[in-house]
C-alpha atoms as a PDB file:
ATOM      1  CA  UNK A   1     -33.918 -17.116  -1.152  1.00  0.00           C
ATOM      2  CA  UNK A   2     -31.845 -17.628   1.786  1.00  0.00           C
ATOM      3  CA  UNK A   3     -28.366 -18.161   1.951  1.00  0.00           C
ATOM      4  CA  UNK A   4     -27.560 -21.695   3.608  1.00  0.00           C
ATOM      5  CA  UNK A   5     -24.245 -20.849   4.719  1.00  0.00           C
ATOM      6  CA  UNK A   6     -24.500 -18.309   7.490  1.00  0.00           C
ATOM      7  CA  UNK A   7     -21.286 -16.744   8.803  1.00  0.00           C
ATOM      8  CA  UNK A   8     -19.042 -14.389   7.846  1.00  0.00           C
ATOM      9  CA  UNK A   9     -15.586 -13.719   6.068  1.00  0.00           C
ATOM     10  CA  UNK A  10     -12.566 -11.738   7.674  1.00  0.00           C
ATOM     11  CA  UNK A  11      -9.822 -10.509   5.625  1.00  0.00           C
ATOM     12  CA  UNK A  12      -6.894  -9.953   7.942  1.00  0.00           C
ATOM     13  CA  UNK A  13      -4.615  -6.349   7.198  1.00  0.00           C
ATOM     14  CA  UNK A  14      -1.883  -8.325   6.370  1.00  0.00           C
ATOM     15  CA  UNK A  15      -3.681 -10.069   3.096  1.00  0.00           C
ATOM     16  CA  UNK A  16      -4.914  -6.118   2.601  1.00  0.00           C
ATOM     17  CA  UNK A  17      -1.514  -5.057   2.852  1.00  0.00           C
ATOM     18  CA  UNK A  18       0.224  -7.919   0.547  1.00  0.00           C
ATOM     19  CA  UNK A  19      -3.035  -6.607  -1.825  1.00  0.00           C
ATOM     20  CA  UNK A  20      -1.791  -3.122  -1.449  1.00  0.00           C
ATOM     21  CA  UNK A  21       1.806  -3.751  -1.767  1.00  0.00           C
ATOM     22  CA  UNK A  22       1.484  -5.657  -5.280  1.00  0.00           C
ATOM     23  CA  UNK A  23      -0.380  -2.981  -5.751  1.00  0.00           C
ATOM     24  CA  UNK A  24       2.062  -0.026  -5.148  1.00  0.00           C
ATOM     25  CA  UNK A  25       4.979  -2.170  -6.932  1.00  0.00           C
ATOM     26  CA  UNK A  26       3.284  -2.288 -10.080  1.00  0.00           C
ATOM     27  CA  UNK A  27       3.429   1.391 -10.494  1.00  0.00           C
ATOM     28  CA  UNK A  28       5.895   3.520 -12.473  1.00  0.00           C
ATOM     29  CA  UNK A  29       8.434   5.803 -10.492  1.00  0.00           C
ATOM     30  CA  UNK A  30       8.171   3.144  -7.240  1.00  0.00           C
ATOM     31  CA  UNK A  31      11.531   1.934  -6.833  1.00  0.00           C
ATOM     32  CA  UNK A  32      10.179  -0.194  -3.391  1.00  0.00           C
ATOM     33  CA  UNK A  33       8.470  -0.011  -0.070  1.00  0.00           C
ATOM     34  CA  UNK A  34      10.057   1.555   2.913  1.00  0.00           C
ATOM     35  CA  UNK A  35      10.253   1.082   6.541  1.00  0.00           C
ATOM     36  CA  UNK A  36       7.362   3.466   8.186  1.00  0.00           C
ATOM     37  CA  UNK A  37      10.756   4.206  10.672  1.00  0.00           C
ATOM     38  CA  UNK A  38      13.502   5.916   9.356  1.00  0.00           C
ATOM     39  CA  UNK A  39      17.464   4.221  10.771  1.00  0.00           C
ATOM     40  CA  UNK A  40      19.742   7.289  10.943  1.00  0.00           C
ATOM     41  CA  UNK A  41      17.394   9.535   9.377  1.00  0.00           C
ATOM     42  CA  UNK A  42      17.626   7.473   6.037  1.00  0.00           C
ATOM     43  CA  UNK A  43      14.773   5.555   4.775  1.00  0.00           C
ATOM     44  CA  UNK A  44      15.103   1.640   4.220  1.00  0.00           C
ATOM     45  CA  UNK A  45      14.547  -0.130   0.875  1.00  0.00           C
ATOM     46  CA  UNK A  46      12.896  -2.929   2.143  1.00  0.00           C
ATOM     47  CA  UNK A  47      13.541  -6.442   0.682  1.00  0.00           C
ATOM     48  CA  UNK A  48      10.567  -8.284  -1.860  1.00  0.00           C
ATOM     49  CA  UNK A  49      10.076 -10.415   1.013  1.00  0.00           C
ATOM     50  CA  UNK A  50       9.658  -7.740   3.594  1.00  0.00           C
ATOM     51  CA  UNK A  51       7.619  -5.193   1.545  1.00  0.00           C
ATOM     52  CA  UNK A  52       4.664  -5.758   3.715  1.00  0.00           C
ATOM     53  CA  UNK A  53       6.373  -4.053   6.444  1.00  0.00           C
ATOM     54  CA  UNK A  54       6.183  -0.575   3.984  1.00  0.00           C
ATOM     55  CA  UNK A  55       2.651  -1.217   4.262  1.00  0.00           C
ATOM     56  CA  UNK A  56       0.265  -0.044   7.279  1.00  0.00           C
ATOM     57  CA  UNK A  57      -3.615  -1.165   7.296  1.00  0.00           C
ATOM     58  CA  UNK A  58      -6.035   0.387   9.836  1.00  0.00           C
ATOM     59  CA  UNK A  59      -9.467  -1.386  10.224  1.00  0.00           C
ATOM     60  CA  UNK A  60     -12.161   0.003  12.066  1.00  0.00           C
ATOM     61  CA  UNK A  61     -15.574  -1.263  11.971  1.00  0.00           C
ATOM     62  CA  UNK A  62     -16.497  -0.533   8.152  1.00  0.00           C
ATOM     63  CA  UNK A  63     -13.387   1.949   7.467  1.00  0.00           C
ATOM     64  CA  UNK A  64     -10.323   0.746   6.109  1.00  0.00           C
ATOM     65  CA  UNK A  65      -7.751   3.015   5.714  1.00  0.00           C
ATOM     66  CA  UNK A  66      -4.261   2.287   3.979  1.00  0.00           C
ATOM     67  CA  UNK A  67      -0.862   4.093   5.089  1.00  0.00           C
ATOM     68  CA  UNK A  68       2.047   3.278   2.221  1.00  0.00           C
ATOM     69  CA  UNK A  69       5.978   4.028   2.821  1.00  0.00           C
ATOM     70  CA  UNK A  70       7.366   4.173  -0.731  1.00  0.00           C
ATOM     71  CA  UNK A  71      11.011   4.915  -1.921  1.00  0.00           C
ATOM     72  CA  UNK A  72      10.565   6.712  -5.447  1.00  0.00           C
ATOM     73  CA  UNK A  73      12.536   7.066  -8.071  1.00  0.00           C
ATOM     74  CA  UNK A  74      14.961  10.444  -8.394  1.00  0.00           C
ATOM     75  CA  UNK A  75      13.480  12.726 -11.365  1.00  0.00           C
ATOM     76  CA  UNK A  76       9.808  11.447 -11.536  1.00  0.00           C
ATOM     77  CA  UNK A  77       6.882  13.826 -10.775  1.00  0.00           C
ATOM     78  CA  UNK A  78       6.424  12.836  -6.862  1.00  0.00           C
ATOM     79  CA  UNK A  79       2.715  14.167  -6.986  1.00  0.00           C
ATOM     80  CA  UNK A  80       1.757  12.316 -10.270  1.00  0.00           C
ATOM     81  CA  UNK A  81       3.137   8.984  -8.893  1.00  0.00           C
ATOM     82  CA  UNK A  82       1.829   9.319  -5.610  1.00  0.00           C
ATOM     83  CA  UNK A  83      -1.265   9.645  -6.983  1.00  0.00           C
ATOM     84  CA  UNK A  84      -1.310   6.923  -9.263  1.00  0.00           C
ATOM     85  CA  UNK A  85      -0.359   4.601  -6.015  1.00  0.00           C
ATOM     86  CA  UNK A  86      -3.343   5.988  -4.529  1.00  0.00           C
ATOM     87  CA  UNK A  87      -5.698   5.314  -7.543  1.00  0.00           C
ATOM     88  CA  UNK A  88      -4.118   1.826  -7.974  1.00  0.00           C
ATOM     89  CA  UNK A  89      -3.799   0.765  -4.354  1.00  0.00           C
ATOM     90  CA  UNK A  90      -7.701   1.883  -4.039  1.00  0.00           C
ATOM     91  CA  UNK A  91      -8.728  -0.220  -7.448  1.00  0.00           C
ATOM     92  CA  UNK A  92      -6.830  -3.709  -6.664  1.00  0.00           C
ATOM     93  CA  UNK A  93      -7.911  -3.588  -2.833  1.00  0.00           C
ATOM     94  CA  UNK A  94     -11.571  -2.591  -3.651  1.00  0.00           C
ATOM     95  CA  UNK A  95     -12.105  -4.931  -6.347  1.00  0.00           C
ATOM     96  CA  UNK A  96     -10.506  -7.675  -4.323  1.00  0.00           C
ATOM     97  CA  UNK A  97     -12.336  -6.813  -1.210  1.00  0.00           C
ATOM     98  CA  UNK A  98     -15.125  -6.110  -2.469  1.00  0.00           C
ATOM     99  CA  UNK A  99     -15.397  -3.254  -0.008  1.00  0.00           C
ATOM    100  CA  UNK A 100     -14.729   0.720  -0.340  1.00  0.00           C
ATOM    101  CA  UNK A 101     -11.529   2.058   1.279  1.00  0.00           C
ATOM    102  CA  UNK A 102     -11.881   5.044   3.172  1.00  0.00           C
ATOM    103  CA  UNK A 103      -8.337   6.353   2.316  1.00  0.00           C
ATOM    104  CA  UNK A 104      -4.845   5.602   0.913  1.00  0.00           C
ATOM    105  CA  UNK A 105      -1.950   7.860   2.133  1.00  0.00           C
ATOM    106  CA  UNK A 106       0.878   7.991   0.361  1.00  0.00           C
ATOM    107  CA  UNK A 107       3.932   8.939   2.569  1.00  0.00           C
ATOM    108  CA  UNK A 108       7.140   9.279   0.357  1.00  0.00           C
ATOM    109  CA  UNK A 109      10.585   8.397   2.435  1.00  0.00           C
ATOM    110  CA  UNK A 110      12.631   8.968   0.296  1.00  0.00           C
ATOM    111  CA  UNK A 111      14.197   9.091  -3.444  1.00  0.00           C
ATOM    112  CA  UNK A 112      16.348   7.001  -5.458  1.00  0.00           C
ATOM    113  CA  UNK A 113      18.724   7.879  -8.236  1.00  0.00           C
ATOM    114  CA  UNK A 114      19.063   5.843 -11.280  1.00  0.00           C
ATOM    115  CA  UNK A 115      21.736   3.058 -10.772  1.00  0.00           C
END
């Protein structure tokens, strides 16, 4: 049976990247998103509002491919949370999307000590 409502549906990279960012805030060891640029060689906690801007989404055709910025905190495995960003990231976007992600990279900024 045909479908009677022909067109399509765009998802722009910033609704990806608020996806993404939920995402990567759920996880344990994330203290927050950072600035892809670092300001005096320090990386930027970036503000709830702002955490999109920790967030980089790269469309091409079919390929979607996810670059995070993420302030951890101090004394947690780096490798074990980065990877459970990537494994999270890739579940909430793909089951929103309904669409496979090519790849999520995780670049750590920085680390944050316990307040």
């Amino acid at each position: 049976m045909n479908n009677p409502l022909a067109g399509r549906v765009e998802v722009s990279p910033t609704a990806i990247a608020t996806l993404a960012s939920q995402a990567v805030l759920e996880c344990y060891g994330v203290v927050g998103m950072a600035s892809p640029n670092f300001i005096n060689g320090l990386a930027q906690l970036l503000r709830i509002e702002q955490r999109n801007l920790g967030v980089e989404v790269h469309c091409d055709g079919d390929s979607i491919v996810i670059d995070l910025y993420v302030i951890l905190q101090y004394g947690t495995r780096i490798m074990v949370v980065a990877d459970e960003v990537q494994h999270s990231v890739k579940f909430a976007v793909e089951r929103s999307l309904g669409r496979p992600i090519q790849a999520v990279n995780v670049h750590v900024q920085g680390l944050r000590l316990p307040q």
